[in-house]
C-alpha atoms as a PDB file:
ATOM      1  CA  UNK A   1     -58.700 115.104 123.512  1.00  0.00           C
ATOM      2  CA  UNK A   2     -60.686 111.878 122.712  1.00  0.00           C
ATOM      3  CA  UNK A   3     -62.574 109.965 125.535  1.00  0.00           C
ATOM      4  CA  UNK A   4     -61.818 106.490 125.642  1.00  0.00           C
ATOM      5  CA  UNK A   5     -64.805 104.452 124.935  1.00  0.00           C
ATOM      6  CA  UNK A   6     -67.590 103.347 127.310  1.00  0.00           C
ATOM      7  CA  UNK A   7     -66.259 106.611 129.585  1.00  0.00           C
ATOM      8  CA  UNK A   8     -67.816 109.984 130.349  1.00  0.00           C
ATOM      9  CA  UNK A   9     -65.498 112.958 130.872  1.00  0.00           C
ATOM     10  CA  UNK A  10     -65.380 115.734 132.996  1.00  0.00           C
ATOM     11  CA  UNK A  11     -63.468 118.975 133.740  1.00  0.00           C
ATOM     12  CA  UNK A  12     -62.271 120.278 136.465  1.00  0.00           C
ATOM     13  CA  UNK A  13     -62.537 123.840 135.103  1.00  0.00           C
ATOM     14  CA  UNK A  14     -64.369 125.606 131.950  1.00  0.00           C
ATOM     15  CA  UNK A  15     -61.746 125.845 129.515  1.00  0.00           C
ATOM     16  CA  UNK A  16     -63.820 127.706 126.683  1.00  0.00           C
ATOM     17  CA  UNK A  17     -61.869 130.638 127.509  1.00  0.00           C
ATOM     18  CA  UNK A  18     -58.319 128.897 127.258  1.00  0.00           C
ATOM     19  CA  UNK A  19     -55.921 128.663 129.946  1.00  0.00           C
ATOM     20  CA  UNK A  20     -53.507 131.365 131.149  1.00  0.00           C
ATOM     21  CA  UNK A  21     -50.145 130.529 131.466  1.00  0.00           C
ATOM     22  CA  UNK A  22     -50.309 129.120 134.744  1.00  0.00           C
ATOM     23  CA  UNK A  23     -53.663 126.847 136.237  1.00  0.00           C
ATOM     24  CA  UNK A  24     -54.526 123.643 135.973  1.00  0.00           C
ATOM     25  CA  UNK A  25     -57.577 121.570 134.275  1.00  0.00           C
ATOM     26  CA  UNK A  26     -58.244 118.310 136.297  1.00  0.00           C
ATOM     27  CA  UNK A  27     -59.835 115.807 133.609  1.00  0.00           C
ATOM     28  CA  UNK A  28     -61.923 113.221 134.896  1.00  0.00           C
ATOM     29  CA  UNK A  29     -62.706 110.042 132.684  1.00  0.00           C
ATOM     30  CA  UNK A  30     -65.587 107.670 134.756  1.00  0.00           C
ATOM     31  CA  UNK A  31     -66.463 104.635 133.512  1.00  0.00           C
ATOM     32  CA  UNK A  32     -69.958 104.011 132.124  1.00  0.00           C
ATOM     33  CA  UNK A  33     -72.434 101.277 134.386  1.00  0.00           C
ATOM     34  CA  UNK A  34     -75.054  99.755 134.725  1.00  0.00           C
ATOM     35  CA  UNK A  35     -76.965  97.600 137.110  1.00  0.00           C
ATOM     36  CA  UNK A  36     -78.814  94.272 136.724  1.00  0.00           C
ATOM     37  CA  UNK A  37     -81.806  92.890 138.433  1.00  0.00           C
ATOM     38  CA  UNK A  38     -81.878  89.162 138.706  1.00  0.00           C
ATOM     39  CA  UNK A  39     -85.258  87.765 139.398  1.00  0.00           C
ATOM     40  CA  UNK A  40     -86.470  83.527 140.352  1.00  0.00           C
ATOM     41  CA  UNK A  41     -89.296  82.274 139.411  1.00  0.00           C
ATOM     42  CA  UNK A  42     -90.712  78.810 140.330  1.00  0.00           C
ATOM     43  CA  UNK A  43     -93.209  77.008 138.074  1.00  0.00           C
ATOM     44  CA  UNK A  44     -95.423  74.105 138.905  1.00  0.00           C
ATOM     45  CA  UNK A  45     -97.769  73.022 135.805  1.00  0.00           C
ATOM     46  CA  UNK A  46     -97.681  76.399 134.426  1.00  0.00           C
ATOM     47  CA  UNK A  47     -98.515  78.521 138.118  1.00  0.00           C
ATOM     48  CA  UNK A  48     -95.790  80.367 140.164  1.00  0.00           C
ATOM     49  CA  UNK A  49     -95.325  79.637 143.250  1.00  0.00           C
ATOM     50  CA  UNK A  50     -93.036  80.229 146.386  1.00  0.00           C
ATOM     51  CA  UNK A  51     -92.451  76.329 147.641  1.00  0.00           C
ATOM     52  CA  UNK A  52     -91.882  76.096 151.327  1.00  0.00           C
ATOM     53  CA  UNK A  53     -88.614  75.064 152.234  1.00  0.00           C
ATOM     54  CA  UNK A  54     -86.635  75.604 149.301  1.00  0.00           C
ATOM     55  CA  UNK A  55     -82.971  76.986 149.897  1.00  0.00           C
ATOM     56  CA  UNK A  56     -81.896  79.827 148.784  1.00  0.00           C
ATOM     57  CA  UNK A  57     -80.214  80.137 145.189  1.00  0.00           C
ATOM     58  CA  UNK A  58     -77.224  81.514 144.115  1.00  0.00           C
ATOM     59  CA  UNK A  59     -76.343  82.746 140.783  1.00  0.00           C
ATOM     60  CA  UNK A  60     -73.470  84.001 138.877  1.00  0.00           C
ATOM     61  CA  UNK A  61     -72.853  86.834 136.093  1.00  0.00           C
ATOM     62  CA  UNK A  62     -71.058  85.966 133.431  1.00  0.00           C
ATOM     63  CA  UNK A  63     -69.595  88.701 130.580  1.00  0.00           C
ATOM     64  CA  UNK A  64     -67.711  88.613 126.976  1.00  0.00           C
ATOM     65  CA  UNK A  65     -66.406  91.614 124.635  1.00  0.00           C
ATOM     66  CA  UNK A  66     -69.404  93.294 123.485  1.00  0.00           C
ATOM     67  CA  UNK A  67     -71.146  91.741 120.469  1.00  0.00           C
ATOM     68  CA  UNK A  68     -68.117  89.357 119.715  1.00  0.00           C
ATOM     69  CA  UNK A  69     -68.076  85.913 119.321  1.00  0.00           C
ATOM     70  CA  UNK A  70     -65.894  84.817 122.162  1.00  0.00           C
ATOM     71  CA  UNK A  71     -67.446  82.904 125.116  1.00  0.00           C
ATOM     72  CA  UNK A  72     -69.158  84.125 128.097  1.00  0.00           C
ATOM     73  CA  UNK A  73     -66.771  83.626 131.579  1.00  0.00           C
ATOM     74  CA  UNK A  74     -67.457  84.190 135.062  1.00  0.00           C
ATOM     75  CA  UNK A  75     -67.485  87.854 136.403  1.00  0.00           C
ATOM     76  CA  UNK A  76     -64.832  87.531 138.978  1.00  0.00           C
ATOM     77  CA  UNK A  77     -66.914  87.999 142.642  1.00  0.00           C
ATOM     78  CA  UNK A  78     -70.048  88.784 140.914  1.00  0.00           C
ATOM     79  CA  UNK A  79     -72.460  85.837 142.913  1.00  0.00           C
ATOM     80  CA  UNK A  80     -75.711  86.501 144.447  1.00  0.00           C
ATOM     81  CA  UNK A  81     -78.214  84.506 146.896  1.00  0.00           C
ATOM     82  CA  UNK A  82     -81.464  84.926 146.239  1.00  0.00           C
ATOM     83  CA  UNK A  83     -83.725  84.395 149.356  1.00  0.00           C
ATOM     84  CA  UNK A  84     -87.526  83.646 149.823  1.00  0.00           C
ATOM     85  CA  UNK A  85     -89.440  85.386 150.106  1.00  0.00           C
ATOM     86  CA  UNK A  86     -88.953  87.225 146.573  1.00  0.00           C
ATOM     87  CA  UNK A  87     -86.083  85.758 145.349  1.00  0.00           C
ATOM     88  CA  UNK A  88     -84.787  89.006 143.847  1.00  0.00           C
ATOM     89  CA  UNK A  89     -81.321  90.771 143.815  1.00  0.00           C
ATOM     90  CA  UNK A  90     -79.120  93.225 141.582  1.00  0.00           C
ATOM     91  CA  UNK A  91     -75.588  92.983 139.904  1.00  0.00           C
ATOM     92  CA  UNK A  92     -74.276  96.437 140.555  1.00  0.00           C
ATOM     93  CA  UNK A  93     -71.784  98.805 138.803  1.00  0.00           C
ATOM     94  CA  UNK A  94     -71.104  96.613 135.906  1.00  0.00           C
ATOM     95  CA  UNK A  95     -69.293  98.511 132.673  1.00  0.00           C
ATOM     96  CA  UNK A  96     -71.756  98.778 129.952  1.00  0.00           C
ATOM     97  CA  UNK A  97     -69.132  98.173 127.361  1.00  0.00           C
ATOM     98  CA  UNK A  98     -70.227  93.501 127.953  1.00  0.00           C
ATOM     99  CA  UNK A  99     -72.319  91.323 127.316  1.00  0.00           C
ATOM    100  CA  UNK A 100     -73.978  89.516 130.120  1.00  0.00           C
ATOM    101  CA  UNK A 101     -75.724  86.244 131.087  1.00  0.00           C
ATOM    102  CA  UNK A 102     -76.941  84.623 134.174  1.00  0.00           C
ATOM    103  CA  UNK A 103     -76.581  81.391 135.326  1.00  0.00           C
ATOM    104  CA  UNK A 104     -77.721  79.437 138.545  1.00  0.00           C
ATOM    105  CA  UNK A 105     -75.258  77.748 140.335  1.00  0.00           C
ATOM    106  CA  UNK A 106     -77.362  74.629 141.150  1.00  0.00           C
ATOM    107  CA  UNK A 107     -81.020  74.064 141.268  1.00  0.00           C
ATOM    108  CA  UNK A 108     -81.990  72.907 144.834  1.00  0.00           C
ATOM    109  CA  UNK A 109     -83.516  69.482 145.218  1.00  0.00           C
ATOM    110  CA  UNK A 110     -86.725  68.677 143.445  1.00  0.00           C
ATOM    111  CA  UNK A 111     -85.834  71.946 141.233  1.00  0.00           C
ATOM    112  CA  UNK A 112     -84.297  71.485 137.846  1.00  0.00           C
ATOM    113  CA  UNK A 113     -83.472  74.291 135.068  1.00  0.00           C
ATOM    114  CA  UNK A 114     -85.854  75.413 132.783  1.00  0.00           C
ATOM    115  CA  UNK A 115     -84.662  78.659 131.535  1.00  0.00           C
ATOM    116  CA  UNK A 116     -83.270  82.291 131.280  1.00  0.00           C
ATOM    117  CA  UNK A 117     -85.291  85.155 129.978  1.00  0.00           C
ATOM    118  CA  UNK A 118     -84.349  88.653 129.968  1.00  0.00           C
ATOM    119  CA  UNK A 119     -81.495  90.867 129.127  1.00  0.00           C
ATOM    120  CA  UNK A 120     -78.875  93.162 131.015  1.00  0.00           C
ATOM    121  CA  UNK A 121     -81.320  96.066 130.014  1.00  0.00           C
ATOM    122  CA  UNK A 122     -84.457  95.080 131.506  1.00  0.00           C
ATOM    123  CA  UNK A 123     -82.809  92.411 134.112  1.00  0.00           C
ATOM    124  CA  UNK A 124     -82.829  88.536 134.020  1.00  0.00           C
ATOM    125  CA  UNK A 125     -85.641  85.653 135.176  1.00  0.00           C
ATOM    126  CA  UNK A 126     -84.721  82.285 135.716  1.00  0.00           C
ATOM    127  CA  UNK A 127     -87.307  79.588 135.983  1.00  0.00           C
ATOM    128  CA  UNK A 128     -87.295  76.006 137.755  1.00  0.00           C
ATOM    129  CA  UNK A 129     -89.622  73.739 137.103  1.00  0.00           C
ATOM    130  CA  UNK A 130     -90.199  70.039 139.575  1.00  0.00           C
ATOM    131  CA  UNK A 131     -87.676  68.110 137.995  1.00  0.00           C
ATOM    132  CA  UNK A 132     -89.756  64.853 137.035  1.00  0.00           C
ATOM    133  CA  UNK A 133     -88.128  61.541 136.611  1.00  0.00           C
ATOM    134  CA  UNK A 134     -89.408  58.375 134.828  1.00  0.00           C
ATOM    135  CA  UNK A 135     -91.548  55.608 136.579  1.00  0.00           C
ATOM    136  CA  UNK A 136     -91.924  52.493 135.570  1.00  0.00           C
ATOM    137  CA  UNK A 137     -95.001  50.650 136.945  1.00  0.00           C
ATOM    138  CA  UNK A 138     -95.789  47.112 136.335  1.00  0.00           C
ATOM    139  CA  UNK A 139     -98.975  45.282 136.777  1.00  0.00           C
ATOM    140  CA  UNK A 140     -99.045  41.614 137.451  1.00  0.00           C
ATOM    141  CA  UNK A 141    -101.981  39.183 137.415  1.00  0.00           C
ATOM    142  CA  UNK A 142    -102.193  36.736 140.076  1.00  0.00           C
ATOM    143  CA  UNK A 143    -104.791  34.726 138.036  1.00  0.00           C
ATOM    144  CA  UNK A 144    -103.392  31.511 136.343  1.00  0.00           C
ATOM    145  CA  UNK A 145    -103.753  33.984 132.995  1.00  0.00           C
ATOM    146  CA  UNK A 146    -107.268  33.748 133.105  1.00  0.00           C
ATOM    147  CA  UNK A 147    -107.905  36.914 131.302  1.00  0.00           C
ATOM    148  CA  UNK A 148    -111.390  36.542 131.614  1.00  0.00           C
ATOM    149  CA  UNK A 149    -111.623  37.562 135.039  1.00  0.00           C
ATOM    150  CA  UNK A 150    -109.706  40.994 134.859  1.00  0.00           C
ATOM    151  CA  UNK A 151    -111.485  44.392 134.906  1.00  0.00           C
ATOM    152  CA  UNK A 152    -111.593  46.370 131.277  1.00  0.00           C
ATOM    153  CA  UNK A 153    -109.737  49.211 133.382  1.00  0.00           C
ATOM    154  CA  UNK A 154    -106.851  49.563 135.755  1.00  0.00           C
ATOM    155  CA  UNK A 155    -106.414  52.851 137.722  1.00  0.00           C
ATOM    156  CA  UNK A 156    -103.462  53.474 139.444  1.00  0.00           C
ATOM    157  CA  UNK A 157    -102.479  56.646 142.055  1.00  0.00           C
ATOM    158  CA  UNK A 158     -98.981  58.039 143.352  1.00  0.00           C
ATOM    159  CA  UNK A 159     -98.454  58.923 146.741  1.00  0.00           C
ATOM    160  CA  UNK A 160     -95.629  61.042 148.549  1.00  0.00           C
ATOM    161  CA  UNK A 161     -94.672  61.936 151.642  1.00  0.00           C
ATOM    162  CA  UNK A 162     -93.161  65.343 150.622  1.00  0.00           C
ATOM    163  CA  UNK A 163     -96.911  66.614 150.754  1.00  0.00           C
ATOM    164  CA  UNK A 164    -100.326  65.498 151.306  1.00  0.00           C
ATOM    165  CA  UNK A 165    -102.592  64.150 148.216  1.00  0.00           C
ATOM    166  CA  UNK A 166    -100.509  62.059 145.520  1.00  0.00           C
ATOM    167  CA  UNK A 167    -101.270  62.499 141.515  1.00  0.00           C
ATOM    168  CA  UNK A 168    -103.054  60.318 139.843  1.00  0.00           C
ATOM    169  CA  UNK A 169    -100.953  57.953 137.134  1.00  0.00           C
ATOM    170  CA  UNK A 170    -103.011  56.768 133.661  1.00  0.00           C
ATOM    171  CA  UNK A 171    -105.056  54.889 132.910  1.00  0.00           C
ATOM    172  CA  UNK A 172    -104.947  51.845 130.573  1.00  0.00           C
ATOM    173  CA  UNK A 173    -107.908  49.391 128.969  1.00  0.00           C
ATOM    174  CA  UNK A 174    -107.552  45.792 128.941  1.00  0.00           C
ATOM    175  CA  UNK A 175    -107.045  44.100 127.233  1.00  0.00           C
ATOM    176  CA  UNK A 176    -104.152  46.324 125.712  1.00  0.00           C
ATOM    177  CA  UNK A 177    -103.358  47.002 129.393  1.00  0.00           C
ATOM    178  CA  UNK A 178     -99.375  47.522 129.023  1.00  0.00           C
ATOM    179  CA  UNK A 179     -97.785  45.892 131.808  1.00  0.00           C
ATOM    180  CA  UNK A 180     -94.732  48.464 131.356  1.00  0.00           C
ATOM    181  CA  UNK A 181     -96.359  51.111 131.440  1.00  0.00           C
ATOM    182  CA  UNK A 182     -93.888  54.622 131.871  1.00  0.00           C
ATOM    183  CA  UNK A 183     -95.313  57.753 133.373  1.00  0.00           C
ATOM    184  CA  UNK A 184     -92.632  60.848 132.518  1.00  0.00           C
ATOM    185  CA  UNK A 185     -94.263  63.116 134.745  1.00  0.00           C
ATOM    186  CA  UNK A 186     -93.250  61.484 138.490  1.00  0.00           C
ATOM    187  CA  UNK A 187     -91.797  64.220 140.619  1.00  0.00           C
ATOM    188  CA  UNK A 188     -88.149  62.868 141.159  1.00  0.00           C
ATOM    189  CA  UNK A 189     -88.598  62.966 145.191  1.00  0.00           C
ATOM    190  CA  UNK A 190     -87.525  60.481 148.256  1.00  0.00           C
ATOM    191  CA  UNK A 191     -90.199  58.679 149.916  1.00  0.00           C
ATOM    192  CA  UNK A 192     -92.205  57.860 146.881  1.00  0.00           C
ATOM    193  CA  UNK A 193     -94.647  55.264 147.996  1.00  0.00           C
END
């Protein structure tokens, strides 16, 4: 008898010796498993951390065919939460015979995507990152464009409320002071001041 695929067997009796006309061999096929850890990591200018506050995440497991070219779909009821202080869980009992990814439901405020590493053999990690937004700052002269009387530099700082302390901005020389100037790395929060 062949075992179907991505199955173990197992018999109910030792039939080396053959059956006798009467008895009966119970034959047990159990599907093959496998767990997989799922594990959250926070980054902040390249440093893990565990940021106060933050909700916890869900995720969900997604499979295809082994090794075929189809697309990954959701893993009907496979969801987790991941709570602080760890942020760890486990997909259980999953056939071996997929493929798996990961993929977090929504990043919590502040939080954006940066990315999946891992595989269903060792377990997953997915990493936010502060999700920065663009700022715009513009410096006007109240000075009758007297150029004469502004400093060579201009130093600007960026305050939030979300925590104490702000981060500083750039700085620029005048004369080639750019009145536009765009700082990319703003943490995209409320309140900023």
């Amino acid at each position: 008898i062949d075992v179907p695929d991505n199955y173990t067997v197992r018999y109910s009796v030792n039939n080396t010796d053959g059956l006798s006309t009467a008895g009966t061999i119970t034959i047990t096929n159990t599907l093959k498993t496998k767990n997989i850890p799922v594990t959250k990591k926070w980054l902040d200018s390249g440093h893990e951390i565990t940021p106060e506050g933050t909700p916890n995440v869900r995720v969900k497991l997604q499979w295809k065919d082994k090794n075929s070219n189809s697309e990954f779909t959701d893993v009907p009821g496979k969801t987790l939460t991941l709570s602080s202080p760890n942020y760890t869980g486990t997909f259980e009992n999953l056939p071996e015979n997929k493929d798996y990814q990961v993929i977090e439901v929504s990043a919590p405020p502040g939080w954006k995507f940066d990315k999946t590493t891992g595989n269903a053999d060792t377990g997953f990690t997915i990493t936010n990152v502060p999700d920065y937004t663009q700022l715009t700052v513009k410096k006007e002269w109240d000075d009758g464009n007297n150029s004469n009387n502004r400093p060579e530099k201009i130093h600007f700082k960026l305050y939030r409320k979300v925590q104490s302390g702000g981060s500083s901005g750039d700085n620029a020389d005048a004369p080639n002071f750019d009145p536009n100037l765009t700082n990319d790395l703003v943490p995209d929060y409320e309140n900023i001041t």
